[in-house]
Protein backbone atom coordinates (compact mmCIF):
# COMPACT_ATOMS: atom_id res chain seq x y z
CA UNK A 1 64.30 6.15 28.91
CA UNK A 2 67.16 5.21 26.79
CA UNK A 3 66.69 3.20 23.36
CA UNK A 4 68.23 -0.08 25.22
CA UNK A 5 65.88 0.44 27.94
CA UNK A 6 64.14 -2.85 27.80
CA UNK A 7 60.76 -1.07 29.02
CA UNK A 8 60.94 1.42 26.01
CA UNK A 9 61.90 -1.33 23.81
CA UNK A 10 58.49 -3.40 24.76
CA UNK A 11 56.99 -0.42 24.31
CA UNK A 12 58.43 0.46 21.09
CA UNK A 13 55.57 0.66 18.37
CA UNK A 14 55.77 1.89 14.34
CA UNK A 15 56.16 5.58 14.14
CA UNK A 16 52.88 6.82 13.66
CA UNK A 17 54.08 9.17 10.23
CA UNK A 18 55.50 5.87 8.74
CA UNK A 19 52.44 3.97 8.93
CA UNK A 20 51.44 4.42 5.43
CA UNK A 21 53.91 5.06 2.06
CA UNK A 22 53.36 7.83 -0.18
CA UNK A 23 52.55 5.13 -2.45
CA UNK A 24 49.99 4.14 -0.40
CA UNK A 25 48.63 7.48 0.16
CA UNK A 26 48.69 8.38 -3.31
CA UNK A 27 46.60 5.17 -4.26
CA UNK A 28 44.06 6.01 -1.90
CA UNK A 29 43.68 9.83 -3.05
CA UNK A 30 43.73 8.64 -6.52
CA UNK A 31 40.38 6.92 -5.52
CA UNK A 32 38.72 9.49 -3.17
CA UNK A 33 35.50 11.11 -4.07
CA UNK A 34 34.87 14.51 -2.07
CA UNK A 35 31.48 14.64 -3.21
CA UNK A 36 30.48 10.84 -2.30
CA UNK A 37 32.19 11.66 1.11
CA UNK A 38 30.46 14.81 1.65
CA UNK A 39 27.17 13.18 0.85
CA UNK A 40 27.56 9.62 3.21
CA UNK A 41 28.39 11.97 5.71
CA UNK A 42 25.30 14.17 5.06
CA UNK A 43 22.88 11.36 4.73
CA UNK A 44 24.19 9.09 7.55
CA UNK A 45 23.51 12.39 10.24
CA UNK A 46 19.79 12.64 8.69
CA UNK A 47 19.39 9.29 8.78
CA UNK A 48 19.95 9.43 12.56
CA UNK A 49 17.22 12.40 13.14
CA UNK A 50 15.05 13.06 9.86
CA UNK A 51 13.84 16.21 11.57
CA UNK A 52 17.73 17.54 11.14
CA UNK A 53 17.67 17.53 7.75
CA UNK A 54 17.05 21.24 7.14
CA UNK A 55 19.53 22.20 9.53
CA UNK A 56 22.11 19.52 8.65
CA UNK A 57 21.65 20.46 4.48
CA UNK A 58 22.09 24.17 5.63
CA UNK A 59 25.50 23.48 7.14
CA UNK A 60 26.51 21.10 4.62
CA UNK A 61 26.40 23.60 1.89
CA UNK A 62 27.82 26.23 3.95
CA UNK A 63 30.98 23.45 4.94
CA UNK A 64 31.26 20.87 2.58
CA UNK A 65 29.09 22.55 -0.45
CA UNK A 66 30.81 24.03 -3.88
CA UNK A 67 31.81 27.67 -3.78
CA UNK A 68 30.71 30.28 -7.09
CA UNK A 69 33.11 28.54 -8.89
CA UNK A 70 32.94 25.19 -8.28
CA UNK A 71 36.17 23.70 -6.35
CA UNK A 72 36.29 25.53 -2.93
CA UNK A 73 33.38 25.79 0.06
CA UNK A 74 31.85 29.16 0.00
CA UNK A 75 32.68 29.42 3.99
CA UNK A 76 35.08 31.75 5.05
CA UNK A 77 36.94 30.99 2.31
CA UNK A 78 38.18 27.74 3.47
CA UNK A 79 40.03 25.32 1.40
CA UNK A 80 38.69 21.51 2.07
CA UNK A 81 42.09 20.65 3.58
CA UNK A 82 41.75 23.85 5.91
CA UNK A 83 38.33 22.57 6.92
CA UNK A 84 39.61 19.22 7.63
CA UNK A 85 42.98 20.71 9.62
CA UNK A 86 39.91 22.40 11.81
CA UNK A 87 37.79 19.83 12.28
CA UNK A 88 40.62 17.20 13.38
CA UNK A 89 41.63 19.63 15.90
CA UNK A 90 38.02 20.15 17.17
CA UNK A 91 37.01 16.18 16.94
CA UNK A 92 40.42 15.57 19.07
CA UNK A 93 39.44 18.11 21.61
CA UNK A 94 36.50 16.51 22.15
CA UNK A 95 38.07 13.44 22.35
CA UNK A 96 35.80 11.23 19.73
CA UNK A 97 37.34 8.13 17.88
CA UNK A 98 35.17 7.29 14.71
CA UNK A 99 34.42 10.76 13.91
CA UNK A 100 38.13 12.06 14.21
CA UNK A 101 39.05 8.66 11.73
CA UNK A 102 36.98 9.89 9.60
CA UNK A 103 38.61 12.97 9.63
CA UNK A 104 41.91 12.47 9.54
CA UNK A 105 40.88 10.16 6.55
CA UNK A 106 38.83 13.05 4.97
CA UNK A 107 41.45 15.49 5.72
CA UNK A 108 45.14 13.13 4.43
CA UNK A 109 42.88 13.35 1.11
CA UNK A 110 42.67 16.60 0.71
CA UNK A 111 46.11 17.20 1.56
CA UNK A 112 46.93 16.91 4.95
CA UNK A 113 49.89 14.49 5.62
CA UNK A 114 50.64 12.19 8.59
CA UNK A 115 53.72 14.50 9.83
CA UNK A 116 50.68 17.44 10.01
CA UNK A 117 47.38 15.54 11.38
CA UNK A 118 50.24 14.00 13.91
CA UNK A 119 51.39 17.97 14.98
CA UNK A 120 47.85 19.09 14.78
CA UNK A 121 47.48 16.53 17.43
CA UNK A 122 49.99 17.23 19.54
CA UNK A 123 49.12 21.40 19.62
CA UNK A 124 45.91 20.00 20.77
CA UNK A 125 47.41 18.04 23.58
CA UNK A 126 48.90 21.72 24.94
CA UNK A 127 45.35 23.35 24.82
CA UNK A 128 43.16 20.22 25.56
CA UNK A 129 45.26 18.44 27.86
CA UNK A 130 47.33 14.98 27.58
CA UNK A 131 44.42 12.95 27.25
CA UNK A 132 42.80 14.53 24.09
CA UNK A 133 46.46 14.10 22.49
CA UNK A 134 46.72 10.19 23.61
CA UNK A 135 43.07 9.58 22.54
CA UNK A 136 43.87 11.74 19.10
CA UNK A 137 47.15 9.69 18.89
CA UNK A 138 45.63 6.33 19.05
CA UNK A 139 43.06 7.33 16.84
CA UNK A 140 45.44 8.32 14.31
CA UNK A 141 47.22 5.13 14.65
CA UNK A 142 44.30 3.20 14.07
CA UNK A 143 43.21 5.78 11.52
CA UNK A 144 46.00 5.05 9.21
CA UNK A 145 46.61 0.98 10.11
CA UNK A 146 42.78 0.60 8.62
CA UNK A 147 43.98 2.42 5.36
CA UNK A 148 47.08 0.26 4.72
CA UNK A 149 44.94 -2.72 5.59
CA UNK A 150 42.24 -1.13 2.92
CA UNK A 151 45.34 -0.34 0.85
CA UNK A 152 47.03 -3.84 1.06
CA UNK A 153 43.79 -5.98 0.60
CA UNK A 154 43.02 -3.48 -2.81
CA UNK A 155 46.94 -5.38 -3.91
CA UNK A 156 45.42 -8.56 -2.90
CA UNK A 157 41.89 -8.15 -4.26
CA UNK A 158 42.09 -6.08 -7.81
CA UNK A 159 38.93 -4.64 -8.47
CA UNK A 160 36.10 -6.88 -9.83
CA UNK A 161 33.38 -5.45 -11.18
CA UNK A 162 32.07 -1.91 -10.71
CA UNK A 163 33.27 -0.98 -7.29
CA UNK A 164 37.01 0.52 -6.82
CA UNK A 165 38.10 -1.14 -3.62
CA UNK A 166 39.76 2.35 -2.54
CA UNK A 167 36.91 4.78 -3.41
CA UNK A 168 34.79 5.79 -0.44
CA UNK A 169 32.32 3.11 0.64
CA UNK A 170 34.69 0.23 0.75
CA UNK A 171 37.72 2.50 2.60
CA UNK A 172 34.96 3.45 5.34
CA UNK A 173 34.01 0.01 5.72
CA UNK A 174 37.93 -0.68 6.48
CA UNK A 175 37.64 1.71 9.48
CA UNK A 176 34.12 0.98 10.64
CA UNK A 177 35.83 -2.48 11.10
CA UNK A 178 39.22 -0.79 12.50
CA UNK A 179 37.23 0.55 15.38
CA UNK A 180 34.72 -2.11 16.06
């Protein structure tokens, strides 16, 4: 299809690695909190089976927890943004939607930018098939639209009182309500 098509031009949508501004991006990682993230996530999967929470704790310090010296998970090595490069490409295999947000969130702030989580998607479109890539596609798109929105109503809406209004809690409320 050529750009005048008038099929492609209906079609046409906001590349997805424009969606948000480094400006944008930057405000939101200025705000991020890898240890409240790490420990909503923890206490939202006990919270769904109390009986998990040995197992869940185990993994949790073996993923997410503070190496010997304080800044990197002991695992493997692995740098949070290397986690989070893994763990997109696993949560778009399996073809989720709120878990891979919350990835691609977790993983654009440590580091990861759209161009990446975008070609991270794509590789797994070769490996998982077409639909994994659509699904992880659409997922980024509404990924990142729920950050600007989060992003845009922080301009609107300064803080007031205690609660930054990019740290964590509120930002995850802007993509429970993204994929609602």
């Amino acid at each position: 299809m050529s750009d005048t098509d008038p099929a492609a031009a209906a079609l046409a949508r906001e590349d997805i690695t424009e969606i948000l501004t480094e400006a944008q991006l930057d405000k939101l990682r200025a705000s991020f909190s890898e240890s409240t993230m790490s420990s909503i996530a923890t206490s939202i999967l006990i919270a769904e089976y109390p009986e998990s929470e040995r197992y869940v704790t185990a993994v949790h310090d073996s993923l997410f927890g503070a190496g010997p010296d304080g800044t990197e998970p002991p695992l493997a090595g692995l740098s949070h943004k290397e986690r989070e490069t893994s763990l997109i490409v696993l949560m778009a295999a399996q073809r989720t939607s709120f878990e891979l947000a919350i990835h691609i969130y977790w993983g654009m702030m440590n580091g990861l930018t759209q161009d990446e989580v975008a070609g991270l998607l794509m590789l797994c479109g070769v490996y998982a098939g077409i639909g994994a890539q659509t699904t992880g596609l659409q997922t980024m798109r509404s990924t990142l639209t729920g950050l600007k929105a989060a992003v845009n109503n922080a301009e609107q809406n300064p803080q007031q009182g205690d609660v930054d209004p990019l740290s964590v809690v509120p930002v995850l409320g802007s993509l429970l309500a993204e994929f609602r």
